[in-house]
Protein backbone atom coordinates (compact mmCIF):
# COMPACT_ATOMS: atom_id res chain seq x y z
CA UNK A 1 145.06 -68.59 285.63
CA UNK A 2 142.82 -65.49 286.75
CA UNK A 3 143.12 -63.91 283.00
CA UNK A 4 146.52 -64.76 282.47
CA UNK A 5 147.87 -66.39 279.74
CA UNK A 6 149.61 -69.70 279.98
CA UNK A 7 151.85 -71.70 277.56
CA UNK A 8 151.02 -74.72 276.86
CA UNK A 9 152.21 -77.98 274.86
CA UNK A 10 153.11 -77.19 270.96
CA UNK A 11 153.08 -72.97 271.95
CA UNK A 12 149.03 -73.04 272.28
CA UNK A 13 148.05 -69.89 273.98
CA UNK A 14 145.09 -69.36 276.07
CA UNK A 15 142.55 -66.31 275.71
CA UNK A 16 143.96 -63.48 277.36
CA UNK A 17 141.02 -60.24 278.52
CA UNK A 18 143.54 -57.91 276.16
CA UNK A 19 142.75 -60.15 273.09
CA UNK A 20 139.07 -60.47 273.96
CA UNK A 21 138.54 -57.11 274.34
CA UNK A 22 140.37 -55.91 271.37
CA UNK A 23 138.48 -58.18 269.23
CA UNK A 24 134.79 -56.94 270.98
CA UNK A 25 135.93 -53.54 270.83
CA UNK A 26 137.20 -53.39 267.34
CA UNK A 27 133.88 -55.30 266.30
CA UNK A 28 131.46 -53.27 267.85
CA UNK A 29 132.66 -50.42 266.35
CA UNK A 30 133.18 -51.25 262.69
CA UNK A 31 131.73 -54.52 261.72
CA UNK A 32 128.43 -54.25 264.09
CA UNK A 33 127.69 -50.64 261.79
CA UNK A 34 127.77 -52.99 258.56
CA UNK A 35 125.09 -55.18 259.87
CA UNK A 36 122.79 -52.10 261.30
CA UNK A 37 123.74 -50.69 258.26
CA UNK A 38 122.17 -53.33 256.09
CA UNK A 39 119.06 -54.01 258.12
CA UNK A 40 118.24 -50.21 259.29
CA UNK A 41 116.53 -48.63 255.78
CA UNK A 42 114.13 -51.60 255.90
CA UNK A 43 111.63 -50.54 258.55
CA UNK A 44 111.64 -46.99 257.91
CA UNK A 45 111.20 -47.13 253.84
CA UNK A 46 108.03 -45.62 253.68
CA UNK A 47 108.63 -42.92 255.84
CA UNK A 48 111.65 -42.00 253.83
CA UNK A 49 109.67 -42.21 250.90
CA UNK A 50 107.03 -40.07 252.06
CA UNK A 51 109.99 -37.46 252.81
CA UNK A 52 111.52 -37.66 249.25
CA UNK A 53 107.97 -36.81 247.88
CA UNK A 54 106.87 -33.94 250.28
CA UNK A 55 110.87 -32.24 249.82
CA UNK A 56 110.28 -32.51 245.78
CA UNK A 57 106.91 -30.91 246.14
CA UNK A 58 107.97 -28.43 248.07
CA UNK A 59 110.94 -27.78 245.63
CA UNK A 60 108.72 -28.32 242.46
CA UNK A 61 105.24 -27.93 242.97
CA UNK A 62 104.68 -31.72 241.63
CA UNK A 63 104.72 -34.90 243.80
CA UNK A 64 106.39 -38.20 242.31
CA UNK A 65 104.71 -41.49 241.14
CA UNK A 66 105.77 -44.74 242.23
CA UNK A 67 108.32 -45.76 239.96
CA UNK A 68 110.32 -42.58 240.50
CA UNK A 69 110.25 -42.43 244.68
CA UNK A 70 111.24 -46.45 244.38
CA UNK A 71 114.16 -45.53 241.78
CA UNK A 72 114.92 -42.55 244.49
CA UNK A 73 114.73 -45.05 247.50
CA UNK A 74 116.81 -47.84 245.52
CA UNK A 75 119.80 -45.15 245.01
CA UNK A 76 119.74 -44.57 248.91
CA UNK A 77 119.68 -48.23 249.37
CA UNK A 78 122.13 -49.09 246.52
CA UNK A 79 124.94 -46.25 246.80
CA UNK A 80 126.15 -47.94 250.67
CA UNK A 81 127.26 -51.00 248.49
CA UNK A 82 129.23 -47.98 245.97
CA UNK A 83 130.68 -46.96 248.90
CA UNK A 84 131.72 -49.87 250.11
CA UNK A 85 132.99 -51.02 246.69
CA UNK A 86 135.37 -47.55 246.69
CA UNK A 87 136.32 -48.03 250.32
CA UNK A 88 137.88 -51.55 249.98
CA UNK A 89 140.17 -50.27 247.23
CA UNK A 90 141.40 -47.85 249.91
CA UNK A 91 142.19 -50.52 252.39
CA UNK A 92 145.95 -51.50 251.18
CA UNK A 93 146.92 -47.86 251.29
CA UNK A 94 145.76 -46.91 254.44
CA UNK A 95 146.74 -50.38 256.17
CA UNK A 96 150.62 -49.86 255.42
CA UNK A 97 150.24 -46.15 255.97
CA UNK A 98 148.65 -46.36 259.02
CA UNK A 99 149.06 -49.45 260.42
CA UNK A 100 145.65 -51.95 261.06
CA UNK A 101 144.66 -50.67 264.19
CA UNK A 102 145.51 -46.66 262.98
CA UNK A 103 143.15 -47.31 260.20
CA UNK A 104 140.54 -48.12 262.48
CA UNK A 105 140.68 -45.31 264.53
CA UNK A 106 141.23 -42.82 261.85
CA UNK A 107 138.02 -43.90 259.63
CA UNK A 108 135.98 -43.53 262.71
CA UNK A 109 135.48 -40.08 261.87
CA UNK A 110 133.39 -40.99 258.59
CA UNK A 111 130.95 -42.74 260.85
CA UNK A 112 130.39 -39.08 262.69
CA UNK A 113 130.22 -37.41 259.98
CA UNK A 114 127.49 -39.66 257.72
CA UNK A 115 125.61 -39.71 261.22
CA UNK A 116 125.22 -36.04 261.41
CA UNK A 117 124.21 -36.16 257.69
CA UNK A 118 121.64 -38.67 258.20
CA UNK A 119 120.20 -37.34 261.75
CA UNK A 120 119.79 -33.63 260.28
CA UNK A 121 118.70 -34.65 256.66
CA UNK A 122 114.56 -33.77 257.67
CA UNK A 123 115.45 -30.52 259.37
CA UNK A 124 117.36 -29.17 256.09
CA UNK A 125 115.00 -30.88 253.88
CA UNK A 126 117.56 -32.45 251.87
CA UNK A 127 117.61 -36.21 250.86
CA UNK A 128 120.66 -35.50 249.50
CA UNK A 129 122.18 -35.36 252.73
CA UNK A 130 120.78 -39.11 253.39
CA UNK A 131 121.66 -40.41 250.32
CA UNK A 132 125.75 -39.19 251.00
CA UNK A 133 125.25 -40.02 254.67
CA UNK A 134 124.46 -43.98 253.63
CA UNK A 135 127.41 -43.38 251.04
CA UNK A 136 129.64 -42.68 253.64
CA UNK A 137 129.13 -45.05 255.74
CA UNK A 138 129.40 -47.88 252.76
CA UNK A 139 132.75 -46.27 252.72
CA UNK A 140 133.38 -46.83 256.40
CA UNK A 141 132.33 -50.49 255.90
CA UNK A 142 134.16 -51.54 252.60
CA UNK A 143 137.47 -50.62 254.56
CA UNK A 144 136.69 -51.91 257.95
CA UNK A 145 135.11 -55.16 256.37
CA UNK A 146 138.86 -55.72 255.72
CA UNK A 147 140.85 -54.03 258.48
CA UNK A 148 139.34 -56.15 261.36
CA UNK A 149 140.10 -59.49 260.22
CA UNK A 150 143.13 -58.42 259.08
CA UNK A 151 143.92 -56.98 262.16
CA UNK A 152 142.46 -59.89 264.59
CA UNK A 153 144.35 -62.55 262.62
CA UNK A 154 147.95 -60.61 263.12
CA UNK A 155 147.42 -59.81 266.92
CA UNK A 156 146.00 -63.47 267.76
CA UNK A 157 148.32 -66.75 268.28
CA UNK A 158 147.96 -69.40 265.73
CA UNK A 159 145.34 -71.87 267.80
CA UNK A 160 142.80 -69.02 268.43
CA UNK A 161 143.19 -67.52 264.95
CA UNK A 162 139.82 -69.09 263.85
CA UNK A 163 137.79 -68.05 266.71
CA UNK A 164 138.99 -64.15 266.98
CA UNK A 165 138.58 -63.98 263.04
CA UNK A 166 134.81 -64.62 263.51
CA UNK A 167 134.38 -62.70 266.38
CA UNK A 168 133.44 -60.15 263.65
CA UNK A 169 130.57 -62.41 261.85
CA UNK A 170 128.56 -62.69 265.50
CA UNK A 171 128.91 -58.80 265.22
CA UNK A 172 127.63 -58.43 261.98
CA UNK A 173 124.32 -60.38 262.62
CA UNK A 174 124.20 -58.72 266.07
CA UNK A 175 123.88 -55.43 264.10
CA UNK A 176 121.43 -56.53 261.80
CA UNK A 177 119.42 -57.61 264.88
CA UNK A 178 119.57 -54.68 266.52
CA UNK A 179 118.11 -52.51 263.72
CA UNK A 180 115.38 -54.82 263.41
CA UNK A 181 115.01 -54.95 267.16
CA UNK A 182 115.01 -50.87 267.29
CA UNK A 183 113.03 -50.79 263.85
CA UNK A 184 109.80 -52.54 265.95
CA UNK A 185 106.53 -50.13 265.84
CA UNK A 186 107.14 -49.98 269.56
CA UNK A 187 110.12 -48.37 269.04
CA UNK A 188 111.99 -45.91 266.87
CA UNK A 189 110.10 -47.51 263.81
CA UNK A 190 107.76 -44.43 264.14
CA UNK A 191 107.75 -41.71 261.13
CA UNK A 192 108.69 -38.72 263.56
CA UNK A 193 112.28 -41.62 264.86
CA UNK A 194 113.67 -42.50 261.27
CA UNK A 195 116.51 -39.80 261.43
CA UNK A 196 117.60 -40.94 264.79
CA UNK A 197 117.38 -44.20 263.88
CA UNK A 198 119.44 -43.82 261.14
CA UNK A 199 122.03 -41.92 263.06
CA UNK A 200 122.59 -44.14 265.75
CA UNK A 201 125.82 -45.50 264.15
CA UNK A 202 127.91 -42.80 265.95
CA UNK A 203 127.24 -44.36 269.49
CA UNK A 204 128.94 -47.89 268.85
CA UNK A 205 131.96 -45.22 267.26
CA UNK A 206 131.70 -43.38 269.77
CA UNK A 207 132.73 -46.14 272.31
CA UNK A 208 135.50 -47.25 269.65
CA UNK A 209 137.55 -44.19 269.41
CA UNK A 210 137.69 -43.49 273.31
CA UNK A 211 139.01 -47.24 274.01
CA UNK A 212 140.66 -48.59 271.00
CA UNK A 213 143.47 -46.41 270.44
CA UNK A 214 144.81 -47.32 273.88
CA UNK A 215 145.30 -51.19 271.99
CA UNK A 216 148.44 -51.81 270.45
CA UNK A 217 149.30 -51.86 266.68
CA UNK A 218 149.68 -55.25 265.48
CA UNK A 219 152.77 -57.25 265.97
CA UNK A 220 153.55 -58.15 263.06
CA UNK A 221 152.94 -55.04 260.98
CA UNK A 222 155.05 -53.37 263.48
CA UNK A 223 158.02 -55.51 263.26
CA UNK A 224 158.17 -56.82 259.42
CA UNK A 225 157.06 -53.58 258.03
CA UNK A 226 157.62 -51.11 260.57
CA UNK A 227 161.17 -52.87 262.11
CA UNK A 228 160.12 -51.15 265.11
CA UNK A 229 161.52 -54.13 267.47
CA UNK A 230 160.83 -52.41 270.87
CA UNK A 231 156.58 -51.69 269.80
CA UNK A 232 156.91 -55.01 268.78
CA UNK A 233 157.78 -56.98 271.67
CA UNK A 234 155.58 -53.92 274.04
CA UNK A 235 152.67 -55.26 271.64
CA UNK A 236 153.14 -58.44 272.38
CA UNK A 237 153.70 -58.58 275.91
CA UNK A 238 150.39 -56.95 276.30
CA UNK A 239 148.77 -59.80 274.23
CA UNK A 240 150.33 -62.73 275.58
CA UNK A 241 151.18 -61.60 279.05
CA UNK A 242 154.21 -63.81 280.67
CA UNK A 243 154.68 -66.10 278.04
CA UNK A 244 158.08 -66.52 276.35
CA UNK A 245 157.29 -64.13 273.17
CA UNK A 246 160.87 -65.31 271.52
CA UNK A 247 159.22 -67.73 270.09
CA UNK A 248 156.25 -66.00 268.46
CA UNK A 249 158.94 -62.83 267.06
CA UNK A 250 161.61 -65.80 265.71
CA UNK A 251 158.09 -67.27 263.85
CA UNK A 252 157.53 -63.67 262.24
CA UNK A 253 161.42 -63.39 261.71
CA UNK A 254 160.93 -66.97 259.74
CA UNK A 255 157.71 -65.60 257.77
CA UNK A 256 159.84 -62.54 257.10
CA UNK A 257 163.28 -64.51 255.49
CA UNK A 258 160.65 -66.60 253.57
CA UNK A 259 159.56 -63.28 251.76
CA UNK A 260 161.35 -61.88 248.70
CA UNK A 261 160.86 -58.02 249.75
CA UNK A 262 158.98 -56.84 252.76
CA UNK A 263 157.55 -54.16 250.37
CA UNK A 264 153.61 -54.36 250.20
CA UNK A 265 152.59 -55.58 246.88
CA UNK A 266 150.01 -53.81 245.16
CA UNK A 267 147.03 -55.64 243.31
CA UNK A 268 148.62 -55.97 239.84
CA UNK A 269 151.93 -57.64 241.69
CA UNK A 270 149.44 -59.89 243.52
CA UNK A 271 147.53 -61.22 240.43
CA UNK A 272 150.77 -61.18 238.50
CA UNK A 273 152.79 -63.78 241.14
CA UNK A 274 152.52 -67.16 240.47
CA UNK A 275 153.71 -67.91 243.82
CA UNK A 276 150.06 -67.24 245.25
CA UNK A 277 148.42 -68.18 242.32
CA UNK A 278 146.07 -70.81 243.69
CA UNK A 279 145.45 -68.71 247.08
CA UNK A 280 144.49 -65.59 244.80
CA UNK A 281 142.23 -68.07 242.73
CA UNK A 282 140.66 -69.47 246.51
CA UNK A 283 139.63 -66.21 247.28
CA UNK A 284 138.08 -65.35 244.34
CA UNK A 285 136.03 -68.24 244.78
CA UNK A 286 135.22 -68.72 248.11
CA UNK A 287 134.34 -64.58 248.21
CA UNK A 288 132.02 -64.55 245.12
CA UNK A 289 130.84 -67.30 246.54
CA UNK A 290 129.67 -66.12 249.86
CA UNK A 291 127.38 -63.61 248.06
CA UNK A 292 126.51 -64.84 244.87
CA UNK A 293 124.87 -67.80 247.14
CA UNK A 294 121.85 -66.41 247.54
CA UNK A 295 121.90 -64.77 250.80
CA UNK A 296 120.92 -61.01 249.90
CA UNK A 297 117.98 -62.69 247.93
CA UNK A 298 116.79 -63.87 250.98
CA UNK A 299 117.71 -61.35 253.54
CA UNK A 300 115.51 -58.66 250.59
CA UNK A 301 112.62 -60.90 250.06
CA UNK A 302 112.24 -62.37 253.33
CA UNK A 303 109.13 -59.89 254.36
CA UNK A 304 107.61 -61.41 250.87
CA UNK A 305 108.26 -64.91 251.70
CA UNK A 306 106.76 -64.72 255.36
CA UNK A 307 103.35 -62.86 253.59
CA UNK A 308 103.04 -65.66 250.97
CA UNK A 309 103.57 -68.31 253.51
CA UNK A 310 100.22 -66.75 254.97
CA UNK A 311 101.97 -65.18 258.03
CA UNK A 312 99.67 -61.73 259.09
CA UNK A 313 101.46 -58.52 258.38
CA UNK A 314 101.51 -57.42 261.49
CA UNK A 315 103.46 -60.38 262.84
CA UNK A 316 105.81 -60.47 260.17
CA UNK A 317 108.73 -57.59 261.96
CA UNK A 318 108.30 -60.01 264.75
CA UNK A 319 108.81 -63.20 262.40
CA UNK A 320 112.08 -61.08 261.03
CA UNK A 321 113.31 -60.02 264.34
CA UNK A 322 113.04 -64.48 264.98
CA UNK A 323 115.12 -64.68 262.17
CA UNK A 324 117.63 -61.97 263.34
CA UNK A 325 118.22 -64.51 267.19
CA UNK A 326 118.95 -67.23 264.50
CA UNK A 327 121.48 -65.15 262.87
CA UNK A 328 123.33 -64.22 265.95
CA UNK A 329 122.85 -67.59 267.34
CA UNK A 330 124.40 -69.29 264.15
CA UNK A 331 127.49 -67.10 264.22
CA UNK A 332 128.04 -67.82 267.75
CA UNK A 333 127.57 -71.56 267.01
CA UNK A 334 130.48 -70.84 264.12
CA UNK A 335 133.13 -69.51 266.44
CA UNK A 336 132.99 -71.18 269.20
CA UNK A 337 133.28 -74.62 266.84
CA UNK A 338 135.85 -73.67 264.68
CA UNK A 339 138.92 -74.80 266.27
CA UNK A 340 137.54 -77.77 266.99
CA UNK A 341 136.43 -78.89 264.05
CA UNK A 342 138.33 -76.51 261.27
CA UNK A 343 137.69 -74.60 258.35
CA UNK A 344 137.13 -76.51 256.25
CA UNK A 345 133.85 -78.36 258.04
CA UNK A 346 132.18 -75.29 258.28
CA UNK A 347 132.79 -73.77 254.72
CA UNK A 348 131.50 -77.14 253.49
CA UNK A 349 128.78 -77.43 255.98
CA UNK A 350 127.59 -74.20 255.71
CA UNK A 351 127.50 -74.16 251.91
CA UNK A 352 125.99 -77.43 251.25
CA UNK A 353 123.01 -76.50 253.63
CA UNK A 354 122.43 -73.42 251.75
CA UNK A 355 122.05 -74.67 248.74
CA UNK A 356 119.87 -77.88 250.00
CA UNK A 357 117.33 -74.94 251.31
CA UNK A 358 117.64 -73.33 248.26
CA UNK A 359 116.29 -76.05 246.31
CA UNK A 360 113.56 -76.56 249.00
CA UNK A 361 112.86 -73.22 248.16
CA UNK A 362 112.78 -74.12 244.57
CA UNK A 363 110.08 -77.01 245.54
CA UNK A 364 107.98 -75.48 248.16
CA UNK A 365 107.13 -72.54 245.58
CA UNK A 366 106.18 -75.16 242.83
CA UNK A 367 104.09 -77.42 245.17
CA UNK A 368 102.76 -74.15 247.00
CA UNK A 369 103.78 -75.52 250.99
CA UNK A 370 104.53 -72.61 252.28
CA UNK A 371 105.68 -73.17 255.59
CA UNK A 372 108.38 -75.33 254.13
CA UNK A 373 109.91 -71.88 252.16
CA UNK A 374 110.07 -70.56 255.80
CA UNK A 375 112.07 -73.27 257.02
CA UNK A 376 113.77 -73.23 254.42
CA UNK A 377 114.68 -69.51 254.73
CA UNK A 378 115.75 -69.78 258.50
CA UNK A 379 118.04 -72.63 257.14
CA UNK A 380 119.76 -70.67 254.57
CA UNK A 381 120.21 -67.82 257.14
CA UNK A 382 121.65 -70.52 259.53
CA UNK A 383 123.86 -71.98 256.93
CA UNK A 384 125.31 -68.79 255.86
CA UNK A 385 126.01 -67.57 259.24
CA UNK A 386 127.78 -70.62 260.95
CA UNK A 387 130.70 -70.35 258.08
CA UNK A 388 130.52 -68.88 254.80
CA UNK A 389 129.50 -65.20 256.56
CA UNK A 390 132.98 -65.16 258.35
CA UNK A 391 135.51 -67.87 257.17
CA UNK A 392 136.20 -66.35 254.09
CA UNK A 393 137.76 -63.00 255.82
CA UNK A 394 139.51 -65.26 258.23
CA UNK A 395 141.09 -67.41 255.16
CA UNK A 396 142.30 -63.84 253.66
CA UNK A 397 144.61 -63.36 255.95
CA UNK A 398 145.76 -66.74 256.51
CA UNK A 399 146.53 -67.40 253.21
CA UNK A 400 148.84 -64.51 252.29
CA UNK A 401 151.98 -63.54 254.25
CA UNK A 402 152.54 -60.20 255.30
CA UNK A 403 153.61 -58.72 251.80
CA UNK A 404 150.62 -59.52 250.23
CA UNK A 405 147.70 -60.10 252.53
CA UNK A 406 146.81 -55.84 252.28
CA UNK A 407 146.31 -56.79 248.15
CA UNK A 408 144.66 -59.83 248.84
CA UNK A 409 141.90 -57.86 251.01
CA UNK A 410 141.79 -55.26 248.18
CA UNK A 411 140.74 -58.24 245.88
CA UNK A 412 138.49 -59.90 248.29
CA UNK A 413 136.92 -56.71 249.08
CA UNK A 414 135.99 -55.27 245.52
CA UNK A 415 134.75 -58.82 244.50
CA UNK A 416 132.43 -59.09 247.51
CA UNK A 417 131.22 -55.73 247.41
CA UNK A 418 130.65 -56.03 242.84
CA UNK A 419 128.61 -59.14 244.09
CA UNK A 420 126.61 -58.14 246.59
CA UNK A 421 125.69 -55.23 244.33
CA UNK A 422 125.63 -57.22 240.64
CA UNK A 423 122.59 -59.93 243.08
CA UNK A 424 120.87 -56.55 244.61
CA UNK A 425 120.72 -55.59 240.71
CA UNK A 426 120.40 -58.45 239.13
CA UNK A 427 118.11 -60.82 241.46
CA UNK A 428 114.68 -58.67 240.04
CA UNK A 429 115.22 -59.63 236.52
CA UNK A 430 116.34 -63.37 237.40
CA UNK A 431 113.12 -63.77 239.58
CA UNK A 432 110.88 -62.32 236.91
CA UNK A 433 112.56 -64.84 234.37
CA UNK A 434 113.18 -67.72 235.77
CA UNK A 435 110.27 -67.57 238.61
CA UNK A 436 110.96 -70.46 241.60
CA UNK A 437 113.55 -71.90 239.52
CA UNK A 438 115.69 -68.70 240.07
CA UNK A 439 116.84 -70.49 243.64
CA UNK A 440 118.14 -73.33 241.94
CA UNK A 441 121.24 -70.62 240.15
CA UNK A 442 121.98 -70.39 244.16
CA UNK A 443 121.73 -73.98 244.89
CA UNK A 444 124.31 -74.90 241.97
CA UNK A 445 126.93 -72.05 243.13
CA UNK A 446 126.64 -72.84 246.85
CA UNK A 447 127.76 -76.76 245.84
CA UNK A 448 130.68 -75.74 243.57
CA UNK A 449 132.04 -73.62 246.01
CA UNK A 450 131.50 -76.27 248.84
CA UNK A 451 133.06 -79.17 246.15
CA UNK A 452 136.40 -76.20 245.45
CA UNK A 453 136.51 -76.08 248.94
CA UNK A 454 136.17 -79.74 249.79
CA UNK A 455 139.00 -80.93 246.66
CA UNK A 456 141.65 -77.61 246.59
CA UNK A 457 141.74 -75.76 250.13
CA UNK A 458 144.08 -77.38 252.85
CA UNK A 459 142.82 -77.17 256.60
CA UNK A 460 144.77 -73.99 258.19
CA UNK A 461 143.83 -74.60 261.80
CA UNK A 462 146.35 -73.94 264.23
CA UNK A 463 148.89 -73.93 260.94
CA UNK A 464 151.29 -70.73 260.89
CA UNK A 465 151.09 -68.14 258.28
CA UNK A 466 154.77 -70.05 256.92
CA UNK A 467 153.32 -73.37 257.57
CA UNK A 468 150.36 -72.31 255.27
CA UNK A 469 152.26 -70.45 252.52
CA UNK A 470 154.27 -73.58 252.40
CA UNK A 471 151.08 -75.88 251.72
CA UNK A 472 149.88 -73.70 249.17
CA UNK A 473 153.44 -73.18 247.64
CA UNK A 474 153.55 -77.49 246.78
CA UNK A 475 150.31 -77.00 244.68
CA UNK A 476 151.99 -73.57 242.87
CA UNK A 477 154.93 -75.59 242.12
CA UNK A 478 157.19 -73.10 243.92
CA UNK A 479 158.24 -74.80 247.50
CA UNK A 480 161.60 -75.42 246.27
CA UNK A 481 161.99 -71.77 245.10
CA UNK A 482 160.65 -70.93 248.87
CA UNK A 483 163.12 -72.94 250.35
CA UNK A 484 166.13 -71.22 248.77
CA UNK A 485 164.74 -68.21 249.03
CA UNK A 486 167.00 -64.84 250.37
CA UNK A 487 165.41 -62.24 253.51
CA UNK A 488 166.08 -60.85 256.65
CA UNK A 489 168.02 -62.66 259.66
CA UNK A 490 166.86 -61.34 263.13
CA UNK A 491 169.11 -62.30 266.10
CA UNK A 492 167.29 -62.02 269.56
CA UNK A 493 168.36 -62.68 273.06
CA UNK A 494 166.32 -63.88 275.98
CA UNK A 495 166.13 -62.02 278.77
CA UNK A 496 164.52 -63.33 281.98
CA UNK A 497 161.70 -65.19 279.87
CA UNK A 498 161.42 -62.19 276.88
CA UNK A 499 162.67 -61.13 274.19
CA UNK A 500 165.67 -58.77 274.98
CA UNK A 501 164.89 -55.74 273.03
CA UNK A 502 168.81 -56.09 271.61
CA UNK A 503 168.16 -56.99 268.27
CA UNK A 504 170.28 -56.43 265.14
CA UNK A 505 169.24 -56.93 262.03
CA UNK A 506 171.23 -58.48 259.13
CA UNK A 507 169.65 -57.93 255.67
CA UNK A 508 171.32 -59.66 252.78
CA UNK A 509 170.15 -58.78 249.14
CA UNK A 510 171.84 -59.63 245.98
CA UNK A 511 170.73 -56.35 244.50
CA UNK A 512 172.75 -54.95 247.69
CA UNK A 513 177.25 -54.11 246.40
């Protein structure tokens, strides 16, 4: 055993060091930055403030009230989610341009850039330069957000799918408890530290784009869209070691005949196909969902909960940090469960105790117990992390084949990003309103998403991306039209336990005379 990977009974494949470290490596790099990236303008808000209003007095010879340095710090906090918004739309373009892995290596370079923005903004007096720094790096994050799931779920064998795809999730709270880690008093949150605390993303970068590109490109990309047969089985070898790849390259070569065109199809051929029409519809859901359930409320107001609940201010970054361990705890709970139990559990579990704490929220507010609202918080926090922060990225790419999965992420991307943005925005208003009854809008979207979940999705564990498509094409009426269904015939010979890189490939097309 020693690291290498055996086959077992029914083609399940251990955990090779190649696959682990590809999915840490690509992780810590991209989706680690979204999580600081959240959680790092928090601590040092005042001090950023104070900047905007001495560089405007020096400019103007007049300092700025309130209401304008907030609107001024809400555009620096806002515009990452812009960016983000943009940068998913750029994700099926780059991903059959560049390949998954290319992508990641080539957006590195935004991350460099917004951190040399950010770090130098105070010594050219320009918040400007922070305010396109953060709007870079939304941009780095809306198309990595995408990329790494996308790329973990092509590269990993169907029985570790699940626990790869949410390698990313433990990443994301790890960032966000590193920022509030470094943002501690003790630390770098100090008014003389906030640039370099705000430039730190180019260290976890840094790392990425000396190791990663040594990783191969991801199997399938390279053989259904690329045909490059040779990268493919080199890509594979690497990832499964001495196992008998035939088997895993005749699997693509079935998900390959089983698609129409091997052409990527863009959004409007994606929402237009009634062959995907109820896994387009699950992602809508499931990816509104995940952020319209009340989770950026909390993670916003969570300082303001902790001070009502009578908690002293200076204890409260500590109190926040607390709820940071739970975080990363959570999402490690989440991925090391989910091919034992499924998907589906911990969609269902994970909503349904979100929106229980949200009407304990609802309650504790009315009856004025305090310390229930903070239970109540670490619960939703909990909730969100063990499934709904991850399982919808990982059920992207399992529901689309190879064709359509870079639309799909374009979809699942914009939506998530015009949610998290439309709460940010919206959330104020709702609160002012509505008052405590504002959690209860959560509590009823966090159940209908856990009841759509529990009534349409089928369970995908260790199901192939055919085997899936195939589920999903009996309840879009098209499994017959499947069946019959035209594409590519790959002929591959073993050679002493591989794939012989002989191949030929006969396409037949009835558009082809």
């Amino acid at each position: 055993q020693s690291g290498k990977l055996l086959l077992l009974p029914g083609r399940f494949y251990s955990l090779t060091p190649s696959l682990l470290a590809v999915a840490f490596l690509s992780s810590f790099g991209s989706s680690m930055l979204y999580g600081y990236n959240l959680a790092v303008v928090n601590s040092p808000a005042q001090y950023i403030k104070q900047f905007y209003n001495q560089t405007i007095v020096a400019r103007n010879g007049t300092s700025q009230n309130d209401e304008a340095l907030t609107l001024f710090y809400s555009v620096t906090v806002s515009v990452f989610a812009i960016g983000g918004m943009i940068g998913s739309l750029m994700v099926g373009m780059l991903v059959t341009r560049f390949g998954r892995k290319g992508t990641l290596v080539r957006i590195t370079y935004l991350v460099f850039i917004a951190g040399a923005l950010m770090g130098f903004s105070r010594m050219f007096a320009s918040p400007e330069m922070i305010i396109t720094g953060r709007f870079i790096t939304g941009l780095h994050s809306g198309i990595s957000l995408s990329v790494v799931p996308m790329y973990l779920g092509e590269i990993a064998p169907k029985n570790l799918r699940g626990f790869l795809g949410l390698v990313p999730s433990i990443f994301i709270c790890l960032g966000v408890f590193v920022a509030q880690i470094l943002g501690l008093h003790e630390l770098l949150g100090k008014e003389e530290h906030w640039p370099l605390f705000l430039s730190l993303v180019v260290i976890p970068t840094t790392i990425q784009l000396m190791l990663l590109p040594w990783f191969p490109e991801s199997p399938r990309y390279l053989l259904i869209e690329k045909k490059n047969v040779h990268a493919t089985i080199t890509a594979l070898k690497w990832y499964r070691s001495k196992v008998n790849i035939q088997a895993e390259i005749e699997e693509m070569q079935e998900e390959q005949r089983s698609m129409s065109s091997v052409e990527t199809v863009s959004v409007i051929g994606l929402l237009r196909d009634r062959s995907v029409r109820w896994q387009v519809i699950t992602v809508v859901v499931v990816n509104i969902g995940m952020q319209l359930s009340g989770i950026d409320a909390i993670w916003f107001y969570t300082n303001a909960i902790f001070e009502n609940a009578g908690i002293p201010l200076p204890e409260i970054q500590y109190t926040t940090v607390g709820t940071g361990a739970i975080e990363v705890i959570a999402g490690c709970i989440g991925c090391f469960t989910i091919e034992r139990l499924g998907r589906k559990p911990l969609m269902i579990g994970g909503f349904t105790f979100m929106g229980i704490c949200c009407a304990g929220i609802t309650l504790s507010l009315l009856f004025q117990v305090h310390y229930i609202s903070v239970a109540c918080v670490v619960g939703i926090i909990a909730g969100f992390c063990i499934g709904p922060a991850g399982v919808p990225f990982l059920m992207t790419a399992e529901l689309f084949k190879q064709s359509h999965r870079p639309a799909a992420y374009i979809v699942a991307g914009c939506l998530n990003w015009m949610s998290n943005f439309t709460v940010g925005f919206v959330f104020p208003f709702l609160q002012m309103s509505a008052g405590a009854y504002c959690y209860l809008v959560f509590f009823g979207v966090c159940m209908a998403v856990a009841v759509y979940v529990f009534f349409i999705i089928p369970e995908t564990k260790n199901k192939t991306f055919v085997e899936i498509s195939q589920m999903f094409a009996a309840m879009n009426g098209t499994l017959e039209e499947e069946s019959t269904e035209l594409g590519h015939n790959l002929k591959l010979t073993k050679m002493n336990g591989y794939g012989s890189e002989r191949v030929s490939f006969v396409i037949h097309s009835e558009n082809t005379e």
